[in-house]
Protein backbone atom coordinates (compact mmCIF):
# COMPACT_ATOMS: atom_id res chain seq x y z
CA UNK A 1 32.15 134.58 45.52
CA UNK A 2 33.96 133.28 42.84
CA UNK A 3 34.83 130.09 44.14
CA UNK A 4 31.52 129.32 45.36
CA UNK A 5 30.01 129.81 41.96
CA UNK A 6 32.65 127.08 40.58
CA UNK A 7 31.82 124.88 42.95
CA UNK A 8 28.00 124.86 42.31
CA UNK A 9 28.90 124.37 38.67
CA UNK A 10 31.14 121.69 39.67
CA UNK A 11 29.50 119.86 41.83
CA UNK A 12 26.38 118.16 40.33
CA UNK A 13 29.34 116.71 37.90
CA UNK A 14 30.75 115.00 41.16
CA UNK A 15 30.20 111.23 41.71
CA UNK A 16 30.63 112.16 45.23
CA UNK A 17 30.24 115.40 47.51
CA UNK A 18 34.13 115.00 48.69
CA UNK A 19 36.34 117.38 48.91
CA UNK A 20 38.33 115.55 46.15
CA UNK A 21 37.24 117.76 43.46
CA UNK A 22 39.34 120.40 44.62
CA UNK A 23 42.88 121.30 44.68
CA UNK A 24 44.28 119.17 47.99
CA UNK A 25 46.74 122.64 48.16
CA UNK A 26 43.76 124.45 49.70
CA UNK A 27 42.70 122.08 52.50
CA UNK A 28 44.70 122.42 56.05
CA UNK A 29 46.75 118.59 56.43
CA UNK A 30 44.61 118.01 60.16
CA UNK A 31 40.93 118.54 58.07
CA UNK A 32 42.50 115.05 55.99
CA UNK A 33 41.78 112.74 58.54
CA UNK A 34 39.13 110.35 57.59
CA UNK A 35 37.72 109.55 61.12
CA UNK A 36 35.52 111.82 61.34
CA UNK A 37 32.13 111.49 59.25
CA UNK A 38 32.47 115.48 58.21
CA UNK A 39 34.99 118.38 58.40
CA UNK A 40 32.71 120.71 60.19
CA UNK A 41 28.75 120.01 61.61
CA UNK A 42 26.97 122.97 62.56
CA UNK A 43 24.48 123.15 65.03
CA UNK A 44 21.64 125.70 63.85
CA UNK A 45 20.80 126.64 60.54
CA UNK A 46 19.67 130.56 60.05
CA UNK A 47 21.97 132.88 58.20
CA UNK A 48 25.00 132.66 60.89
CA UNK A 49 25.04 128.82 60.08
CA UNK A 50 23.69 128.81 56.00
CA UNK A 51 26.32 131.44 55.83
CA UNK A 52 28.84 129.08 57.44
CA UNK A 53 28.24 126.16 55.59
CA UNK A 54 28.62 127.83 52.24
CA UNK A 55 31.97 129.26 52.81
CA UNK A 56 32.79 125.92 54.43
CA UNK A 57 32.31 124.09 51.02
CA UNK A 58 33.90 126.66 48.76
CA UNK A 59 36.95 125.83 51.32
CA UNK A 60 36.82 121.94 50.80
CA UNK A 61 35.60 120.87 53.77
CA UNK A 62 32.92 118.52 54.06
CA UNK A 63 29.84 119.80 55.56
CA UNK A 64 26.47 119.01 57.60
CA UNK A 65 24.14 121.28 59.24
CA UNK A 66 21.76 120.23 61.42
CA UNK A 67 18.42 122.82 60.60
CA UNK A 68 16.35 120.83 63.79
CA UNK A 69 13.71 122.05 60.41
CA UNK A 70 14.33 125.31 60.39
CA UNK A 71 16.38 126.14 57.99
CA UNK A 72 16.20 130.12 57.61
CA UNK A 73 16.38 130.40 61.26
CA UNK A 74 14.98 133.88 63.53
CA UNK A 75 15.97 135.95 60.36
CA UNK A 76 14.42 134.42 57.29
CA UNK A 77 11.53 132.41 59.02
CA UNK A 78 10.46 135.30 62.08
CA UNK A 79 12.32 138.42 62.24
CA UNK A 80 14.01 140.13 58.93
CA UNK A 81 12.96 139.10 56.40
CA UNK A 82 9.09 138.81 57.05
CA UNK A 83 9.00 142.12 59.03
CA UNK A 84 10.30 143.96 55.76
CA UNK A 85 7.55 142.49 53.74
CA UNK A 86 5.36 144.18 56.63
CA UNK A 87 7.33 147.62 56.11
CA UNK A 88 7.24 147.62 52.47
CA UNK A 89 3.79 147.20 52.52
CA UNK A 90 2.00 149.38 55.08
CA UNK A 91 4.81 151.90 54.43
CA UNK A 92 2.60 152.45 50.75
CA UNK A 93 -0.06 152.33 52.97
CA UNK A 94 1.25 155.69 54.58
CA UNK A 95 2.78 156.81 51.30
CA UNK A 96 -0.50 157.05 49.49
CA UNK A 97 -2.37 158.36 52.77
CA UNK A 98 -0.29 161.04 52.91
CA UNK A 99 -2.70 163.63 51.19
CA UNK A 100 0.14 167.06 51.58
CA UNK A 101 3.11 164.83 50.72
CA UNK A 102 1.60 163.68 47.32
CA UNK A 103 0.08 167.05 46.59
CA UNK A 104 3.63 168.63 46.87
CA UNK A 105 4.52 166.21 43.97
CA UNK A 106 1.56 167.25 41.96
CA UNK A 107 -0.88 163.97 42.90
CA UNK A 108 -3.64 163.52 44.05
CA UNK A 109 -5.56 159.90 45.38
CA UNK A 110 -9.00 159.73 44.57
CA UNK A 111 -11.49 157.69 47.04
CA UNK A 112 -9.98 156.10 49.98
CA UNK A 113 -7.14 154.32 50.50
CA UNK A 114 -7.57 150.66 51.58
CA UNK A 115 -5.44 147.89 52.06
CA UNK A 116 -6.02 143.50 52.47
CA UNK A 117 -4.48 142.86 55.56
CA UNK A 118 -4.65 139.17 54.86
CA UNK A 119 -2.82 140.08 51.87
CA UNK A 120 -0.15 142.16 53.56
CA UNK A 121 -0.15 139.13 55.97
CA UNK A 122 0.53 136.52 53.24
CA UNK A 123 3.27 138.46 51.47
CA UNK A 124 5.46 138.38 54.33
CA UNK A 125 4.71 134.76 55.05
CA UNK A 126 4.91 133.83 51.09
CA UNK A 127 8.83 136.16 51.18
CA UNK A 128 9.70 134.06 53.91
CA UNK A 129 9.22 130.81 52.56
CA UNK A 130 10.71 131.66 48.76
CA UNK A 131 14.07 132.70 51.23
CA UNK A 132 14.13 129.53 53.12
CA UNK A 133 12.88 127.69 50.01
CA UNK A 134 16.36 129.04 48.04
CA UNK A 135 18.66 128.68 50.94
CA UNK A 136 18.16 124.90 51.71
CA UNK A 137 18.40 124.55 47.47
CA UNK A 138 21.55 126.42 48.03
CA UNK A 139 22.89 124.10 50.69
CA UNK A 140 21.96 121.05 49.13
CA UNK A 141 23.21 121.99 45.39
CA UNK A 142 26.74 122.68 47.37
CA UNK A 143 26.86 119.22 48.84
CA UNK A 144 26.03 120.28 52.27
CA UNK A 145 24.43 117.23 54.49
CA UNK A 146 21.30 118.91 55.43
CA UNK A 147 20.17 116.82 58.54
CA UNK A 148 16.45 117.81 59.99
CA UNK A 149 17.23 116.84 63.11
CA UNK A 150 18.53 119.21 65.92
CA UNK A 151 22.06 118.92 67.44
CA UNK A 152 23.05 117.89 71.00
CA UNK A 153 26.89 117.67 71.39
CA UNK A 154 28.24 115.16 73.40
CA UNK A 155 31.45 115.69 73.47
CA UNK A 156 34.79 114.30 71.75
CA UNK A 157 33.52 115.58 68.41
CA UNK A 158 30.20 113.99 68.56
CA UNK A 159 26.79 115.08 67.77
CA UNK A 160 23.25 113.04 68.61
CA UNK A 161 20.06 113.90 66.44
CA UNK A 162 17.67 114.99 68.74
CA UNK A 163 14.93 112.78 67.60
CA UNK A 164 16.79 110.37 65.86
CA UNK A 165 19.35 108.96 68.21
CA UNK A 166 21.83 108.93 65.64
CA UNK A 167 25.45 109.73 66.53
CA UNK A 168 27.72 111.63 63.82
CA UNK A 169 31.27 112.68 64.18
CA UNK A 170 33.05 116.17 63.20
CA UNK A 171 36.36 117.87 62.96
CA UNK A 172 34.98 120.85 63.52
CA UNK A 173 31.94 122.38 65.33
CA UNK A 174 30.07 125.96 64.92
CA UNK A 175 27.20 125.88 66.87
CA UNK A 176 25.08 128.29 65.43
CA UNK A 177 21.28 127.75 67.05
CA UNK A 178 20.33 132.06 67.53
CA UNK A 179 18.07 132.88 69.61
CA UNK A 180 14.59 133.35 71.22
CA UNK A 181 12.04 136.04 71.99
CA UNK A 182 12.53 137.46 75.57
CA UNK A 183 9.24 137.62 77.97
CA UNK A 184 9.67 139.06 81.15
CA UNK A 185 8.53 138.08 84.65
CA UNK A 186 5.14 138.91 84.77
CA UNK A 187 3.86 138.95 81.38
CA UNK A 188 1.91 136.03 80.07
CA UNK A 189 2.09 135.37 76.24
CA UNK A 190 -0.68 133.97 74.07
CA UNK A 191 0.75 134.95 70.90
CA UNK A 192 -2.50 136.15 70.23
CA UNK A 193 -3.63 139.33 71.50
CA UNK A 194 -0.01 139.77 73.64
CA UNK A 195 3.04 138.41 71.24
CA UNK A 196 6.32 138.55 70.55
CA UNK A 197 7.30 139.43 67.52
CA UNK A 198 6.73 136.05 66.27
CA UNK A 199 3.31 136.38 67.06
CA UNK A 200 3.33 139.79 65.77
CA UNK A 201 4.88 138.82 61.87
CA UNK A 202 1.39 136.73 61.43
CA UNK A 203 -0.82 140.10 61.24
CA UNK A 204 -4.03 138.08 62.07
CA UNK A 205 -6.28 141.29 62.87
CA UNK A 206 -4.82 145.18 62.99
CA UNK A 207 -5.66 146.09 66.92
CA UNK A 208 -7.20 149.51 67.43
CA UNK A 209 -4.82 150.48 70.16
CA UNK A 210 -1.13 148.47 70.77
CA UNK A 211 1.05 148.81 73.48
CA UNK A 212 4.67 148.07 72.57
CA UNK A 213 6.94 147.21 75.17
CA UNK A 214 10.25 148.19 74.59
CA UNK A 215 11.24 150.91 72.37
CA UNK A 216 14.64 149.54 70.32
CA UNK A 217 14.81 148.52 66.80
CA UNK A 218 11.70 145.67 66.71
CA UNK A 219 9.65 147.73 68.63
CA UNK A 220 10.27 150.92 66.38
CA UNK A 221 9.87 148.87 63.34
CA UNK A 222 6.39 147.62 64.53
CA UNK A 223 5.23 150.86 65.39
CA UNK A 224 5.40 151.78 61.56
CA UNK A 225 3.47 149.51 60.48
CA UNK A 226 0.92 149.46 63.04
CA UNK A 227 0.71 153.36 62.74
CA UNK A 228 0.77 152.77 58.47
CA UNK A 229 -2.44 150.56 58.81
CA UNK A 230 -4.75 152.73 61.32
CA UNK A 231 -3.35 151.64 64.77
CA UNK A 232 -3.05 153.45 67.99
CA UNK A 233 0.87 152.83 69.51
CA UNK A 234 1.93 153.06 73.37
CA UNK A 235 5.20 152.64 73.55
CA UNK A 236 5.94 151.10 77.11
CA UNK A 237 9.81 151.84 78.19
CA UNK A 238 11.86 151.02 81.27
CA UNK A 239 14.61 153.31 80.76
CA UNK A 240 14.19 156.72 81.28
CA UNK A 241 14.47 157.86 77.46
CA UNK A 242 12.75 156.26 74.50
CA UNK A 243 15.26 154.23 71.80
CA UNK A 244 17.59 154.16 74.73
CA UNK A 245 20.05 152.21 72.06
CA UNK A 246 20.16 154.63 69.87
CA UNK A 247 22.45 157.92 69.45
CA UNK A 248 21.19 160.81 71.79
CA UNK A 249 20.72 163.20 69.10
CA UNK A 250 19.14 160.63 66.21
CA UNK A 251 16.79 159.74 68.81
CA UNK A 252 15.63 163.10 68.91
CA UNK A 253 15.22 163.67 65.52
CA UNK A 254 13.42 160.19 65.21
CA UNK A 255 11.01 160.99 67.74
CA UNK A 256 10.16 164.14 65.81
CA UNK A 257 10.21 162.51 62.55
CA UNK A 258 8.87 158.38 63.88
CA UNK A 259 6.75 159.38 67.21
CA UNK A 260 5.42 162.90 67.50
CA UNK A 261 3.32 163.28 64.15
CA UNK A 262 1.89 159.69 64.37
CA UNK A 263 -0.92 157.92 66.40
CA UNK A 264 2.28 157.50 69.25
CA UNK A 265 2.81 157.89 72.74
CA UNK A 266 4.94 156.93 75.14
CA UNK A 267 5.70 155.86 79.04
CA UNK A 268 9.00 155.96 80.05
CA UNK A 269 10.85 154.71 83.36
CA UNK A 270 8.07 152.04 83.74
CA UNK A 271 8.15 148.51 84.15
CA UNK A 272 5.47 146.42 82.47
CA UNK A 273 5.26 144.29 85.51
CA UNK A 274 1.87 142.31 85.18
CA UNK A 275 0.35 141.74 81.23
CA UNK A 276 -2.49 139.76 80.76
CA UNK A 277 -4.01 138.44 77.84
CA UNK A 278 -7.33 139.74 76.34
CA UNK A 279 -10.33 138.05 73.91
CA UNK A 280 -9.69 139.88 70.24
CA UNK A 281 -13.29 142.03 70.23
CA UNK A 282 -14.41 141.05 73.58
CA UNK A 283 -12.01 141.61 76.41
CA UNK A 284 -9.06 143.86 76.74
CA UNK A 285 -5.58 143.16 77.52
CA UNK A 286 -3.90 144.85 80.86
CA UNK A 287 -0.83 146.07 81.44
CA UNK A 288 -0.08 147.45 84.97
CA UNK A 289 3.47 149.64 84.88
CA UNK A 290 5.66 150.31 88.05
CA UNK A 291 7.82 152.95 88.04
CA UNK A 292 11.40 151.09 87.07
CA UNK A 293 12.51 152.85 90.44
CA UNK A 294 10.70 152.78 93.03
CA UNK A 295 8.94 149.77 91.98
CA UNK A 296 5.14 151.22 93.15
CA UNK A 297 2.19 150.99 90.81
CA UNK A 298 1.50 154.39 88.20
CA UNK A 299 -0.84 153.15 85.90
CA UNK A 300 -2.49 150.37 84.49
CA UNK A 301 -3.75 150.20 80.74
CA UNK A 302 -6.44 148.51 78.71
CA UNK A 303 -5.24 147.55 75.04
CA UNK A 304 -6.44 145.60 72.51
CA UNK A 305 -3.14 144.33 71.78
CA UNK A 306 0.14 143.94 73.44
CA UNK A 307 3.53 143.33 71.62
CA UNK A 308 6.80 142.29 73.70
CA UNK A 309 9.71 143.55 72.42
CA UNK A 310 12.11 143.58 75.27
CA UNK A 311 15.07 141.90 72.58
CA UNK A 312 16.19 138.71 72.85
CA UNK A 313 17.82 135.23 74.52
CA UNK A 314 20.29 132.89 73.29
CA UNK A 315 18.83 129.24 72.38
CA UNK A 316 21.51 127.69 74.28
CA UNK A 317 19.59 125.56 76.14
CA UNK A 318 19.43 121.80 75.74
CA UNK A 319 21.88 121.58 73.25
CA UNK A 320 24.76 119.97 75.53
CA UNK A 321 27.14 122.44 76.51
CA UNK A 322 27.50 120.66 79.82
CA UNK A 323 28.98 117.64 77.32
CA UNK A 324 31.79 119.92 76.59
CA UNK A 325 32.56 121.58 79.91
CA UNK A 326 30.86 124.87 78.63
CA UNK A 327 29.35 127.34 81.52
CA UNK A 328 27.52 130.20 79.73
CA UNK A 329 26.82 133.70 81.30
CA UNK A 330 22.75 134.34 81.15
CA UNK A 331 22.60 131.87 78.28
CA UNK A 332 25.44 133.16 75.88
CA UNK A 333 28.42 131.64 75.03
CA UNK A 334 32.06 133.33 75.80
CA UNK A 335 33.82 133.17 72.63
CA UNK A 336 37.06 134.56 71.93
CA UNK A 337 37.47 137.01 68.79
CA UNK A 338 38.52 134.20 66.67
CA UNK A 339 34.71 132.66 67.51
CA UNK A 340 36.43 130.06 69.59
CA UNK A 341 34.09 128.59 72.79
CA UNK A 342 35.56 129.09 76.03
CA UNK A 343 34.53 127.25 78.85
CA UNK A 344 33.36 130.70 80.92
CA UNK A 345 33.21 134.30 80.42
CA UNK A 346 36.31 134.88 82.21
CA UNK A 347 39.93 133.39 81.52
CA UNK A 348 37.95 130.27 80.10
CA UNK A 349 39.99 128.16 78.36
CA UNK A 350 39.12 127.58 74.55
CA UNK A 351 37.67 124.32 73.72
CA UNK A 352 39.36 122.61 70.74
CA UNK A 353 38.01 123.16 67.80
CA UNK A 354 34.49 124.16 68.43
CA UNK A 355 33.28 127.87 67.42
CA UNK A 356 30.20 129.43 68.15
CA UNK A 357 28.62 132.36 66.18
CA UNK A 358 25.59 134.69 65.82
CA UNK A 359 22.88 135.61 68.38
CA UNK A 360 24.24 132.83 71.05
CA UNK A 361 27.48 134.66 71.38
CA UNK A 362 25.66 137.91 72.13
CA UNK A 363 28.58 139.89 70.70
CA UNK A 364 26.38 141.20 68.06
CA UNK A 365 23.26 139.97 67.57
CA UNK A 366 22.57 140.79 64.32
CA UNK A 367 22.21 138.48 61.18
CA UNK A 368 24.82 139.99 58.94
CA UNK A 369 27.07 140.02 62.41
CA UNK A 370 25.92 135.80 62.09
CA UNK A 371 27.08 135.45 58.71
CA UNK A 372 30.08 137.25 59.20
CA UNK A 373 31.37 135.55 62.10
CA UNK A 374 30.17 132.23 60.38
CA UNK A 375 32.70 133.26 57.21
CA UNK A 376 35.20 133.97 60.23
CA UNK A 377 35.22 130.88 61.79
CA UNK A 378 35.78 128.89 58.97
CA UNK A 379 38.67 130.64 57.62
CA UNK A 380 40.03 129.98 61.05
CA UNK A 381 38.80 126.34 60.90
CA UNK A 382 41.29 126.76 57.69
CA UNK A 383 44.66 127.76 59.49
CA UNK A 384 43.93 131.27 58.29
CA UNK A 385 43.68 133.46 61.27
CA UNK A 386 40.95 136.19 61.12
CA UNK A 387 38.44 138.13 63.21
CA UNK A 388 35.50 140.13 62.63
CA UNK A 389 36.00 144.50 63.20
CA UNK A 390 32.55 144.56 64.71
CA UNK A 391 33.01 148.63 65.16
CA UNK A 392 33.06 148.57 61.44
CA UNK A 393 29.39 146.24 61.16
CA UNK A 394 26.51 148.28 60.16
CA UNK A 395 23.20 148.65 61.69
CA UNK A 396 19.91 149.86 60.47
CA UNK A 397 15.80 150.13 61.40
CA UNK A 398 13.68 149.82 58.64
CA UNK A 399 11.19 152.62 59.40
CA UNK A 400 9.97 154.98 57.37
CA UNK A 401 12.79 156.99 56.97
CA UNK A 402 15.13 154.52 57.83
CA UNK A 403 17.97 154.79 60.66
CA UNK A 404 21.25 153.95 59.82
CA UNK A 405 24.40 153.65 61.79
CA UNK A 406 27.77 152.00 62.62
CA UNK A 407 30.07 152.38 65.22
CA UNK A 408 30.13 154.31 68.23
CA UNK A 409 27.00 156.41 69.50
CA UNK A 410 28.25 160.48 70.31
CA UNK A 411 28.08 159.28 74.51
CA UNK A 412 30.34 156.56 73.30
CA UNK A 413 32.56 158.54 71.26
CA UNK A 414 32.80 161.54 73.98
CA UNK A 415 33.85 158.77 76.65
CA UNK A 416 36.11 157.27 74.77
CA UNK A 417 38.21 160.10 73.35
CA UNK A 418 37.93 161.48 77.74
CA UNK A 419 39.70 158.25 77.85
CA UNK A 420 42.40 157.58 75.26
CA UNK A 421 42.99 161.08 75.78
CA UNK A 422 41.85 162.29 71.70
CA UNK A 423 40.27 164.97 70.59
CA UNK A 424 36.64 164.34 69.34
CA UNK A 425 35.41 165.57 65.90
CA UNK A 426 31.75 165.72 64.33
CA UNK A 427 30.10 167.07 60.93
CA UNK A 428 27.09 166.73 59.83
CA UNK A 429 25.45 166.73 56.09
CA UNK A 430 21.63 167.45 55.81
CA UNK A 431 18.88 165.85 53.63
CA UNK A 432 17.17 169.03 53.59
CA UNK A 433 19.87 170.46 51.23
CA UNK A 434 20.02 167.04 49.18
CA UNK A 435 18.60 167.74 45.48
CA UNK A 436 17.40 164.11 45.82
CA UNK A 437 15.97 163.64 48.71
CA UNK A 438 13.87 167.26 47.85
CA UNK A 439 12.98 165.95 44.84
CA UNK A 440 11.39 162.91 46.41
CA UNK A 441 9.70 164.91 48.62
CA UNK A 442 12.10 163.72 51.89
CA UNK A 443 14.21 166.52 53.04
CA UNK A 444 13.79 165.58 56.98
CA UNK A 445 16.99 164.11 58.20
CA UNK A 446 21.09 164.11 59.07
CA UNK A 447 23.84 162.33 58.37
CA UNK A 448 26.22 162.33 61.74
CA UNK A 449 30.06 161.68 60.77
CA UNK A 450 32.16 161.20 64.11
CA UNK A 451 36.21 160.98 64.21
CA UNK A 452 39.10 161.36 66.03
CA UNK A 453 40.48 164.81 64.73
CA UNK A 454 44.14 163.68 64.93
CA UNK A 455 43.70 160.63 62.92
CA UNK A 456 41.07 161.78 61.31
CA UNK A 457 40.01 158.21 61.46
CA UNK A 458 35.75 157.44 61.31
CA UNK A 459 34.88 156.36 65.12
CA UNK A 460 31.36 156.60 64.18
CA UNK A 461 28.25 157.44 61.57
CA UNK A 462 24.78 157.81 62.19
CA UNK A 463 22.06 158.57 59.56
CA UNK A 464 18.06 159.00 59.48
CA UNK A 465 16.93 159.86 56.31
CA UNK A 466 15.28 158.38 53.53
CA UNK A 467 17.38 155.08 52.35
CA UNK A 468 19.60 155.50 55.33
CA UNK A 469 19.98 151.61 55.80
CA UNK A 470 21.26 151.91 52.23
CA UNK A 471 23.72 154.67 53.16
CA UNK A 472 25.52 153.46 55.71
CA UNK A 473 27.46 151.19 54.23
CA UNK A 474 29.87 153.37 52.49
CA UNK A 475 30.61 154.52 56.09
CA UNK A 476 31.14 151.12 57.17
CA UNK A 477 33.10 150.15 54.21
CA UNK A 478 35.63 153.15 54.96
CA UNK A 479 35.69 152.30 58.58
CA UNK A 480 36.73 148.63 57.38
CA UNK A 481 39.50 150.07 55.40
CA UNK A 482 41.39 152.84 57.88
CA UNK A 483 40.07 155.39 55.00
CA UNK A 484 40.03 158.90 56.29
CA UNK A 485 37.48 161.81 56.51
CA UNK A 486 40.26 163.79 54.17
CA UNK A 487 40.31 161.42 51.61
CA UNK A 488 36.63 160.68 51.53
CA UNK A 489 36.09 164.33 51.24
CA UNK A 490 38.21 163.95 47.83
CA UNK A 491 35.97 160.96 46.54
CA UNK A 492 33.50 162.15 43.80
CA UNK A 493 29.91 160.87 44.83
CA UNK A 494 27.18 160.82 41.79
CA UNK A 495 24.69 163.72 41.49
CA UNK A 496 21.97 163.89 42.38
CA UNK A 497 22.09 161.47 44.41
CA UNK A 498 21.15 160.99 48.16
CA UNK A 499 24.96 159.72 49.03
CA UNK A 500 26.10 163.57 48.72
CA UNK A 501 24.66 163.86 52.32
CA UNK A 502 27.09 162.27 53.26
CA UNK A 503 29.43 164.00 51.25
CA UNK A 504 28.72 166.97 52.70
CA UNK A 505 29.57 165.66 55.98
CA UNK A 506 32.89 164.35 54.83
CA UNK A 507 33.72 167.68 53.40
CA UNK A 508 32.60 169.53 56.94
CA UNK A 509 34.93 167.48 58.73
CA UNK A 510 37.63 168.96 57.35
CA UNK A 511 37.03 172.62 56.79
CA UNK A 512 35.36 172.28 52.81
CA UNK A 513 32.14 172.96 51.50
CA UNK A 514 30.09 170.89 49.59
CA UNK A 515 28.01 172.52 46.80
């Protein structure tokens, strides 16, 4: 952090954006070669490659990322970032409707709640572009070559502009371009009245009733705040539990806490095998469902509204992995753990010095997983050999409570301890004896703490609870570090504060009590 704050102070006092300014020590003898027109390109610019480029030029290395204008990418532009403007906003929505909750505290609303929903609309769109706005200032007040264009490789270090023609050279290449909404066979998408979630982030009307296909983290997420601002929610799911991502027993409790007491309900063990679009206030959408095994018709719906959230495909294509001998398996790129392309999934070779990151490696296709594994590959790009613990990444849905987790699931856990021949260990810490969380008027929740009993090691946390995305990542952190459930049963956590739930779960696992 600290040399990337120099280096912003330095630079603007630079006559040129070389890597001159700084100490020669720190750059690797084969980046030196003057050749090449930069030290590292990078194909895609969302957080994977923004975060990428940034470490790049603390590093030295001269830098261009080609943004093919977008520079925020999925994240900043159509999934994160937007969607929690969405959250924050209806989830007042449902704060303030909540008549009993607010009456516990002692408050009362008088007249009726009512929102803008072009207003809701416009602050995610408006949070969006300040984020992009600041990360291309950021990029360009670092010296990073910010070229609009998108990237085709073509082999022998060479990248065309897509639009442009023009040809530059690179050292180095992280191909970074994420990924795309997945629609599946069968369903036709106007972004209109049946979207993706790209669609979906716009908020041009609230539908009456919403069928959500697909029941992981997006479509959770969007069932909050179509729930928060007076929809109806069918969740349509192929497997044969809702959240089938998620830990067995947190998707209990979220279906308790998320699904049961709201305007929710569900299909499970269906395919959504025909959807077709409606006319908003005139004609519905359909969605005829097939059971998932026996593939004959059960039911056919009328909606006003129909959001696909099946998850998503790597934007692989058409950016010239065929230049570089580069076979990918359903769109994704084999890398190895040092983000290094291989050729194919299995016993591919590498392919000198080119790196791919984020959603198009599918090895975790998250956008803190992107920036990581961006960081990653440079320092490797740098003769300093590193890989990302993904087991130690966190993971979190942004509904109201919020889930939490990192690491292994309980199924997981079990299997692997049957295997490796451990013994498996669990404790759990409750919000509804958190002086905090009462006090806020949120006592519904657990904090799960899994771990090998011999080493005493964390193989796994799992949280829903108010701020859980906020909690987890003092589990992570300790799962980064080797630190035990012993000696984070001896760390001191504030009071009141909601962090003792986990403290409570710490102590558990090893025979204390928390008070």
């Amino acid at each position: 952090m600290k040399s990337t704050i120099i280096s912003a102070l330095l630079l603007p006092l630079c006559t040129s954006f070389s890597p001159s300014f700084l100490p020669t020590s720190r750059l690797p003898t084969h980046l030196c070669a003057t050749e090449y027109d930069f030290d590292l390109a990078i194909i895609g610019c969302g957080v994977g490659g923004h975060g990428a480029a940034l470490h790049a030029r603390s590093q030295g290395l001269t830098t261009a990322v080609f943004s093919g204008r977008d520079v925020g990418g999925t994240c900043v532009n159509r999934g994160c970032v937007p969607s929690k403007a969405l959250l924050a906003a209806s989830g007042r929505v449902r704060d303030m409707q909540n008549a009993e909750h607010l009456d516990a505290l002692g408050i009362s609303v008088k007249g009726e709640v009512v929102y803008d929903r072009q207003k809701v609309a416009d602050h995610a769109k408006n949070l969006a572009n300040n984020v992009k706005g600041n990360l291309e200032k950021s990029l360009i007040g670092l010296g990073v070559e910010v070229i609009e264009d998108k990237g085709v490789l073509m082999g022998e270090g060479k990248i065309k502009g897509d639009e442009s023609g023009k040809v530059y050279t690179a050292k180095n290449i992280i191909l970074a371009p994420g990924s795309l909404p997945f629609v599946p066979p069968g369903v036709t998408v106007d972004e209109k009245t049946v979207y993706t979630s790209d669609g979906a982030l716009n908020l041009e009307y609230v539908p009456e009733y919403v069928g959500i296909v697909g029941s992981g983290y997006i479509g959770l997420e969007f069932s909050d705040v179509f729930t928060a601002l007076g929809s109806e929610v069918t969740f349509i799911e192929a497997m044969d539990d809702i959240m089938p991502t998620f830990d067995r027993e947190i998707a209990k409790q979220a279906e308790r806490m998320l699904i049961r007491p709201r305007a929710i309900d569900y299909r499970t063990g269906v395919f959504a095998s025909e959807v077709t679009p409606g006319v908003q206030g005139e004609k519905p959408c359909t969605v005829k469902m097939i059971d998932a095994k026996t593939k004959e018709h059960v039911e056919t719906l009328e909606l006003d509204a129909v959001m696909i959230a099946t998850g998503r495909v790597p934007n692989t294509k058409d950016i010239g992995l065929e230049n570089i001998g580069v076979e990918t398996n359903r769109g994704f790129i084999s890398v190895d753990e040092n983000m290094r392309v291989k050729t194919k999934a299995e016993d591919g070779s590498i392919v000198p010095n080119v790196y791919a990151i984020g959603d198009c490696n599918g090895v975790m296709m998250l956008a803190h997983a992107a920036s990581a594994q961006g960081i990653s590959a440079v320092e490797n790009i740098c003769d300093r050999p590193h890989a990302v613990d993904h087991q130690a990444v966190p993971a979190a849905c942004f509904t109201h409570p919020e889930i939490g987790m990192v690491g292994m699931t309980e199924e997981q856990a079990v299997e692997k301890a049957k295997e490796e021949g451990w013994e498996l260990g669990k404790s759990q810490g409750s919000f509804r004896a958190n002086s905090k969380a009462l006090a806020e008027g949120e006592g519904a929740g657990i904090a799960k703490v899994l771990f090998n009993k011999e080493t005493e090691k964390i193989v796994g946390v799992h949280i829903i609870g108010i701020h859980a995305a906020d909690l987890i990542q003092e589990c992570a952190n300790a799962m980064a570090a080797g630190t035990t459930v012993r000696e984070l049963a001896m760390v001191v956590h504030t009071h009141p504060t909601l962090c003792e739930v986990l403290d409570e779960a710490f102590k558990g696992a090893v025979g204390m009590s928390a008070h």
